[in-house]
Structures are given as C-alpha cells and as structure tokens.
Protein backbone atom coordinates (compact mmCIF):
# COMPACT_ATOMS: atom_id res chain seq x y z
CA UNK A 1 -6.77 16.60 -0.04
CA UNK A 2 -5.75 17.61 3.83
CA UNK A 3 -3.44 20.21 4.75
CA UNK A 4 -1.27 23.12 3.18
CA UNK A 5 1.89 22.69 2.21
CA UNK A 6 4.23 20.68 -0.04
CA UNK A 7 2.62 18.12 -1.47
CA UNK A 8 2.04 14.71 -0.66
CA UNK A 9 0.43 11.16 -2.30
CA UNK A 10 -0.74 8.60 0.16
CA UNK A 11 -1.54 5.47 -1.58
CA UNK A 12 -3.75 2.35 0.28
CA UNK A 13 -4.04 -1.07 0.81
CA UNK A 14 -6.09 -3.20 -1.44
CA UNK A 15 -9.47 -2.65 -0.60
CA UNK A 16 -9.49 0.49 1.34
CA UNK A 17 -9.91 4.04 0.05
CA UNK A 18 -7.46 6.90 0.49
CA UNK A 19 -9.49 7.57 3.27
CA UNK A 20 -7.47 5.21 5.13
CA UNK A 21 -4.59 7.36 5.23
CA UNK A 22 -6.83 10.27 6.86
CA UNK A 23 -5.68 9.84 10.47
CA UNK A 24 -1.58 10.08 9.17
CA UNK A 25 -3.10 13.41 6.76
CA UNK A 26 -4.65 15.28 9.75
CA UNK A 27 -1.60 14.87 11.44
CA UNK A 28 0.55 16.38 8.54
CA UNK A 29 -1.57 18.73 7.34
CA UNK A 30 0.66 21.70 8.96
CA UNK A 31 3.40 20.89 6.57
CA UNK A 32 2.15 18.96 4.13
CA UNK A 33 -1.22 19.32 1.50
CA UNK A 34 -1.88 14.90 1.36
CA UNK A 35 -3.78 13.68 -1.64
CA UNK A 36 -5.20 10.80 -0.10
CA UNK A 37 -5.51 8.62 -3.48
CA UNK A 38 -7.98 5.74 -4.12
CA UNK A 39 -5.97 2.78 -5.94
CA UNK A 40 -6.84 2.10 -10.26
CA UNK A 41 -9.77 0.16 -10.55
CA UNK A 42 -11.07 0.69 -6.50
CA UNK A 43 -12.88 3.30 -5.71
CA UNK A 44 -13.13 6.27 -7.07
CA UNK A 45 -10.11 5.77 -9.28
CA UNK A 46 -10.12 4.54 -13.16
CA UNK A 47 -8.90 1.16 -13.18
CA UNK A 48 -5.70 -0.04 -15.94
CA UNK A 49 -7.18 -1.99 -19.02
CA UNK A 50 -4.36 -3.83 -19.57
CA UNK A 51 -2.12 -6.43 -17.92
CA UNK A 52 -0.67 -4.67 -15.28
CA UNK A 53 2.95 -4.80 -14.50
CA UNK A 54 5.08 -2.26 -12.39
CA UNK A 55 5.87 0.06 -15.21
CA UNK A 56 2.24 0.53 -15.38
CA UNK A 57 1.58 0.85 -12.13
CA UNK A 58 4.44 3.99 -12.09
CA UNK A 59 2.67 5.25 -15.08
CA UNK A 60 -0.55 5.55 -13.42
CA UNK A 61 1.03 7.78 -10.37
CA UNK A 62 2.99 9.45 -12.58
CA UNK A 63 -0.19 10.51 -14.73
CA UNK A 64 -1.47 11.69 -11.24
CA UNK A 65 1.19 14.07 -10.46
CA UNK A 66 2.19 15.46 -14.59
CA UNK A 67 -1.67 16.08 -14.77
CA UNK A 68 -2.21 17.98 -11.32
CA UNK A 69 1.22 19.45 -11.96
CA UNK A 70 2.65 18.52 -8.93
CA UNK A 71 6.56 18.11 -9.35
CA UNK A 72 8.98 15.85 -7.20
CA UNK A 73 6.51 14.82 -4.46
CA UNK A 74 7.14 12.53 -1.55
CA UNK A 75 5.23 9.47 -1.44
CA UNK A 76 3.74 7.41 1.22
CA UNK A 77 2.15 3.67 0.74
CA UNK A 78 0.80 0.62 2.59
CA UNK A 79 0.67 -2.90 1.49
CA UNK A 80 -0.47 -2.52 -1.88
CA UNK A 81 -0.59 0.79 -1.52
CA UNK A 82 3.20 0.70 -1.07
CA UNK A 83 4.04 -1.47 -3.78
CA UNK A 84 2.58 1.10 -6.33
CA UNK A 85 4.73 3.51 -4.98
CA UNK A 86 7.64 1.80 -4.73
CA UNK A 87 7.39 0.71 -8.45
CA UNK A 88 6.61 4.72 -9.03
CA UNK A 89 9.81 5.20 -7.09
CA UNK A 90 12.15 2.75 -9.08
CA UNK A 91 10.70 3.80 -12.69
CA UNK A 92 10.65 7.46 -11.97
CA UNK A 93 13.06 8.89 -9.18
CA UNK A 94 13.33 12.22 -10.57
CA UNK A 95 9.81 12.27 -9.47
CA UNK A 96 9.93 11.33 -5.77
CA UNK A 97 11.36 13.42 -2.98
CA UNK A 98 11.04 10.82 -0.03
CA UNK A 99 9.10 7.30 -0.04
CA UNK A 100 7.77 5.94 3.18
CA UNK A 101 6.96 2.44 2.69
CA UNK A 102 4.58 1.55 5.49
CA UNK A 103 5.32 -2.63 5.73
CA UNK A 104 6.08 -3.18 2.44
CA UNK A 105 8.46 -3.79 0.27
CA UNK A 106 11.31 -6.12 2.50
CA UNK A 107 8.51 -9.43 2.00
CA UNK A 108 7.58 -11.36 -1.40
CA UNK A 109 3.41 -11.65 -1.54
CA UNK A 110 2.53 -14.65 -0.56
CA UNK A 111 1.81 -17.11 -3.53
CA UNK A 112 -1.00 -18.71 -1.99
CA UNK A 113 -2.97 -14.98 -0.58
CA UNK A 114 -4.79 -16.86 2.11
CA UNK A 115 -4.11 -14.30 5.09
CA UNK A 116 -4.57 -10.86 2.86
CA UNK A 117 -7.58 -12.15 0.71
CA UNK A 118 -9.54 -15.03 2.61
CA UNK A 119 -10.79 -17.79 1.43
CA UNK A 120 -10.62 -15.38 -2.28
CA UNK A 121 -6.81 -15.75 -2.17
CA UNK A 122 -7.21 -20.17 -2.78
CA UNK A 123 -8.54 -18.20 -6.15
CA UNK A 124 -6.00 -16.01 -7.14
CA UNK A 125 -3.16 -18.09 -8.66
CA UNK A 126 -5.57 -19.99 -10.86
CA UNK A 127 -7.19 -16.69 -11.79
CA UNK A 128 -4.24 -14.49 -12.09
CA UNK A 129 -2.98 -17.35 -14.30
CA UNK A 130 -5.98 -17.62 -16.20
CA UNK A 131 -5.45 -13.22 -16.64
CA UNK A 132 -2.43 -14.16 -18.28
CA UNK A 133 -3.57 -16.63 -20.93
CA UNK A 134 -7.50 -15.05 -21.79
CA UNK A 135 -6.01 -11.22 -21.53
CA UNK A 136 -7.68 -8.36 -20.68
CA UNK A 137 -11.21 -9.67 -22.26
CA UNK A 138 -10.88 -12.56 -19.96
CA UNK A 139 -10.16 -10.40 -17.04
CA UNK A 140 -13.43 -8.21 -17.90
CA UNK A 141 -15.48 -11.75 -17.75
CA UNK A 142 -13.72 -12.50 -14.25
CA UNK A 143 -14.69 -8.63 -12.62
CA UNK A 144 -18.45 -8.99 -13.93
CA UNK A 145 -18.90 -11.99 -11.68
CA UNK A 146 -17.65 -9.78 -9.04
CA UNK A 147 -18.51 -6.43 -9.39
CA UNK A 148 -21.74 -5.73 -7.82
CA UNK A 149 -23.60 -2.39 -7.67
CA UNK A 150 -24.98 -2.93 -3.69
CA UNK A 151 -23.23 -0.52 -1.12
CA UNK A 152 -21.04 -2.09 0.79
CA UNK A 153 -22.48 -2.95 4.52
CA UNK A 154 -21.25 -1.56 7.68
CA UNK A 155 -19.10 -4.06 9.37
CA UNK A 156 -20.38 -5.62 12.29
CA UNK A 157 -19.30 -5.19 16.23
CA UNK A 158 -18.16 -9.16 15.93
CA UNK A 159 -15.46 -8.85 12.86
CA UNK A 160 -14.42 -5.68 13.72
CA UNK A 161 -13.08 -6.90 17.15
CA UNK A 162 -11.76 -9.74 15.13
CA UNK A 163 -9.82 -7.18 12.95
CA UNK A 164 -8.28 -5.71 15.87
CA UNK A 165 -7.38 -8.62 17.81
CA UNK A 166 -5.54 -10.41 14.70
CA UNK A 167 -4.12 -7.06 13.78
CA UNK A 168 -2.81 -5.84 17.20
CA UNK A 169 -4.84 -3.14 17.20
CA UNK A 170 -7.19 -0.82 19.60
CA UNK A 171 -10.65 -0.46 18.38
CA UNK A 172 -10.64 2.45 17.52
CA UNK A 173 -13.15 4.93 15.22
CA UNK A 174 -10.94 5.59 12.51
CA UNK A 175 -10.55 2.03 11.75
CA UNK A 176 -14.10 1.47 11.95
CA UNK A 177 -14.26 4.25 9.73
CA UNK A 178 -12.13 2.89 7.16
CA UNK A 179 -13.98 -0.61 7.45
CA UNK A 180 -16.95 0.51 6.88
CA UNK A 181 -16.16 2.05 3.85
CA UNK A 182 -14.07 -0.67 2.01
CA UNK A 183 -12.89 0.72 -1.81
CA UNK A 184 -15.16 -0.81 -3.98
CA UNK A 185 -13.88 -2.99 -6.96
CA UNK A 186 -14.44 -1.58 -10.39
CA UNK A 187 -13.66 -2.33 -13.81
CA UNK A 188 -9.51 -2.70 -14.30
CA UNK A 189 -9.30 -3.91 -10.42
CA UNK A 190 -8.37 -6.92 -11.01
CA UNK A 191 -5.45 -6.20 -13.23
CA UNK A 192 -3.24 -3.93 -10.30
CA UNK A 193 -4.23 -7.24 -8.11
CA UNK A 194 -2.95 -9.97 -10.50
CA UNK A 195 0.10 -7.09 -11.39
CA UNK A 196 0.92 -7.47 -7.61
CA UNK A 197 0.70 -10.83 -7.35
CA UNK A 198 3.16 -11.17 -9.85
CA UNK A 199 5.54 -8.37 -8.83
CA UNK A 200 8.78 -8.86 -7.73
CA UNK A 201 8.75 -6.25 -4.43
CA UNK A 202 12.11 -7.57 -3.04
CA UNK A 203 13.87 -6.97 -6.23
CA UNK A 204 12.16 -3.57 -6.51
CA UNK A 205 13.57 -2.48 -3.37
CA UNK A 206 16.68 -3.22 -3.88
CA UNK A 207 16.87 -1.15 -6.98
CA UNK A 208 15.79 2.13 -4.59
CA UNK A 209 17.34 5.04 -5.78
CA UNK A 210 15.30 7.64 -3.57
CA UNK A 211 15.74 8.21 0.63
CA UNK A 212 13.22 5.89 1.83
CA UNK A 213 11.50 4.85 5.34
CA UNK A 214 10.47 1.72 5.92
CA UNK A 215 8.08 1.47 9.22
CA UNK A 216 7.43 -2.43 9.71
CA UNK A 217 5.30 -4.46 11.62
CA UNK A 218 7.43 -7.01 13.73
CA UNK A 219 4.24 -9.27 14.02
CA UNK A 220 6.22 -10.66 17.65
CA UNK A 221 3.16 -12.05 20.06
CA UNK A 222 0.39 -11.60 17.07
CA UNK A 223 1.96 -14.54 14.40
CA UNK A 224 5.06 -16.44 15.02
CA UNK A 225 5.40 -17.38 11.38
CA UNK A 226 5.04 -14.21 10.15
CA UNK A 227 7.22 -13.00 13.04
CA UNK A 228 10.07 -14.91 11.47
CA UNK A 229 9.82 -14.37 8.12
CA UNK A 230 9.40 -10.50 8.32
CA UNK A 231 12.87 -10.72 10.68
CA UNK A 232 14.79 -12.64 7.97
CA UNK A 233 13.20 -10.32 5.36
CA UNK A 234 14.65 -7.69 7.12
CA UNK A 235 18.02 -9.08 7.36
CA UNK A 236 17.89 -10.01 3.73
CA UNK A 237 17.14 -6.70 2.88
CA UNK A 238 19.94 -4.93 5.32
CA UNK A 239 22.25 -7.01 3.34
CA UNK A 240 22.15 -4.50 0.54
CA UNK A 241 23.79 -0.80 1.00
CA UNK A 242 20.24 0.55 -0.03
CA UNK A 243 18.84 4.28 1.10
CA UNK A 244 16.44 3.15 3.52
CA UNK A 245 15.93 3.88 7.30
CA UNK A 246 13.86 1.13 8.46
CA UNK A 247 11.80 1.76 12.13
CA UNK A 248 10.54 -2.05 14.04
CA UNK A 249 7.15 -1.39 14.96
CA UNK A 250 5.70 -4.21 17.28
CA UNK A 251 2.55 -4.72 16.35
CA UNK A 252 0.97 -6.20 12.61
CA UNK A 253 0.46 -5.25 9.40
CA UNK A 254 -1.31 -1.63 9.59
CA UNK A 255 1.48 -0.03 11.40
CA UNK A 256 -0.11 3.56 10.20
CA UNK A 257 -2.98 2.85 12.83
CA UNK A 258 -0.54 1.72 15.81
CA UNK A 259 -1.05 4.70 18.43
CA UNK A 260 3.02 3.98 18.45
CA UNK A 261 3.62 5.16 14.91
CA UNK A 262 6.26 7.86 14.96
CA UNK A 263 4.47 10.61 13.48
CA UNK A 264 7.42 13.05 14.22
CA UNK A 265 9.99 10.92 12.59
CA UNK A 266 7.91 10.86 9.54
CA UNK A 267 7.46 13.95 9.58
CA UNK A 268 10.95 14.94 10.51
CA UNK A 269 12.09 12.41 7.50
CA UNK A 270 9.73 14.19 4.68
CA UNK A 271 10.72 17.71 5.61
CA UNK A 272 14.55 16.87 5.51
CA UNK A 273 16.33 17.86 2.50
CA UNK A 274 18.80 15.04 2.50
CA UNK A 275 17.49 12.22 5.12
CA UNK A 276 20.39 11.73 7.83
CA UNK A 277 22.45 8.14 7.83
CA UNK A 278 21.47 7.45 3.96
C-alpha cells in the first residue's frame, strides 16, 4: 500500500506486478492509501481454480475489498488489469466509487494475441480452447509446462529500448523497474488469461453503471493499424449514452507511464463526489 487516505485498488497488466502502478501511487498518496494488487494466479496473488469468466473475476476483487473491509472503493486498471475491474464494476457497482480504465475496455482482445503475448499468443486460441474441453485438470497440465521456479532475469539494455521505442515511451527507471520484475505465473494463471481471452470487454462497457475515466492511447505515429481501430473503437463506444469521460492520450498502450498522463484530472475525477458531464 502507498499513501493515506481513501482507499484505492490498482490492478495491472498481464505480467506485471502491482508494482507497476507505483509511479501513479506515489503521486496519489496525499489523498489516496493505493493497494497496488498483483493479478490471481501472478505474483504474489492466489490464482482462480476454475474456468474463469467475468463473474469470477468480480468475485475475486470483491473478496479483496469484503475481507480487508474496505467499502465502495474507486478502482483503477490497465489492460488486463482493467478488464478485471471493469467486470468488478459491472457485477458489483454498489462497490465502486469511480473506475479509471487506463486503455481498456473501448477494444475487443485480439483473437489471434500476437502483439500482447509474442510468438505465445499463435498458442492461445488452441490452448484456451483446449481449457475449455480438458477443464481445470487440463489447465493444471498446461501451467506445469510453464511454470518454472528460476527468477526471472533482468531485462537487457537491447529490449528495453525496444520496449520504449514500440511503446512511445522515454526510458525511463520506473519502467525498467517494472521490467525487471515481470509477475511471475503461478498455479490458476492461466485461467484469468483464457477468461480474458474470451471476455466480451465491449459489451462490458457498455453495461457501466459507475462514473468512469477512460485515458487511451491514440497509437497515431507508433501503429497505423492500431491507430485506426482504437479511433473507430472509440466512436463505437461514444455511440452509447454511457458514464464515461474518455481523455486521447497520444502515445501507446501504457498511457500510465506517458510523462503526459493527467495526474490532476485523475485525481480531480476520484476525489469528486459526482464526476462533472456524466
């Protein structure tokens, strides 16, 4: 946890820890007390034994915040990260204050995962299929192939200027940080990644009940393709008379490490009782 005051869950991509979310924390921390959460099965976190679909993905943060007795909490996610709240959002909006969505939830995940999982996501339909039919025992068989007990190895100078550059970002420590120190995969991690793959984020979002802020990556001079689709999304989305304030970013995927991230609109947005405009 960072900070004192009301608090707040921050919820990461696939493969990173809470940690992630540390730079957005220290910034908050005069208002806010940020539980900086590792995701079910990465980590430091339990993983789901069971197919995983967004109920249980709400469940799981809602077990977070009955247990530490935490009450209506606003909730902030990226990528995956955001998905998990969003579904936490939908299934129980008594329990959330304020979402921030931090580029996610206006784009379906790709079926074919080639950009967000490598040469791993040519895998994942076969294998999120093959979840499906074996079950959870089959999914066990799957993670022992891949779960390995060596410590993860610091990135090196070479692919860490290749995550900038394709991201849009300055190399900067606290990415390195968060790079070095990917969220290892544990038993039940494969289950919120096949859930996600199969989840229905567009639809999600359009069921939002809760004052929401959606910061998005315009991906304009980074990935053309992407570029357009995340513009249509957006239009798509804007269609609907939903609660949501959305803020362009330009710039990629981890708008949370963009130097331009508007901190004080966040911040402004989580300590408002009622959010203005929605």
């Amino acid at each position: 946890m960072v900070g004192n005051g009301q608090p707040v869950l921050f919820l990461p991509a696939g493969g990173f820890t809470g940690e992630a979310g540390r730079s957005l924390a220290e910034k908050l921390r005069g208002d806010f007390e940020v539980h900086l959460l590792d995701l079910p099965g990465f980590g430091r976190s339990e993983g789901i034994e069971q197919i995983v679909d967004a109920k249980q993905m709400a469940d799981w943060v809602n077990d977070y915040v009955v247990t530490h007795r935490l009450g209506s909490v606003p909730v902030i996610g990226h990528s995956l990260g955001g998905a998990v709240a969003l579904a936490f959002a939908t299934h129980y909006p008594e329990q959330v204050k304020r979402l921030v969505l931090l580029d996610q939830g206006h784009k379906a995940f790709p079926r074919v995962p080639l950009k967000e999982y490598g040469i791993f996501g040519l895998l994942v339909p076969f294998l999120s299929g093959l979840s499906r039919l074996l079950g959870p025992r089959g999914v066990e068989r799957i993670e022992r192939k891949m779960v390995s007990d060596e410590p993860p190895q610091p990135i090196s100078d070479e692919r860490f200027q290749t995550f900038c550059t394709k991201t849009g970002l300055p190399e900067r420590n606290e990415i390195r940080r968060a790079l070095d120190a990917p969220a290892k995969l544990g038993q039940g991690g494969l289950n919120l990644l096949f859930g996600f793959y199969h989840l229905d984020v567009p639809k999600l979002t359009r069921s939002l009940q809760v004052p929401t802020l959606l910061v998005y990556g315009d991906f304009v001079g980074l990935d053309d393709k992407e570029a357009r689709l995340t513009k249509s999304a957006i239009m798509d989305v804007q269609q609907h008379e939903l609660p949501i304030t959305y803020i362009r970013m330009t710039g990629g995927h981890f708008v949370h490490w963009n130097p331009a991230f508007p901190i004080e609109q966040a911040r402004q947005f989580l300590l408002t009782e009622k959010a203005s405009g929605l």
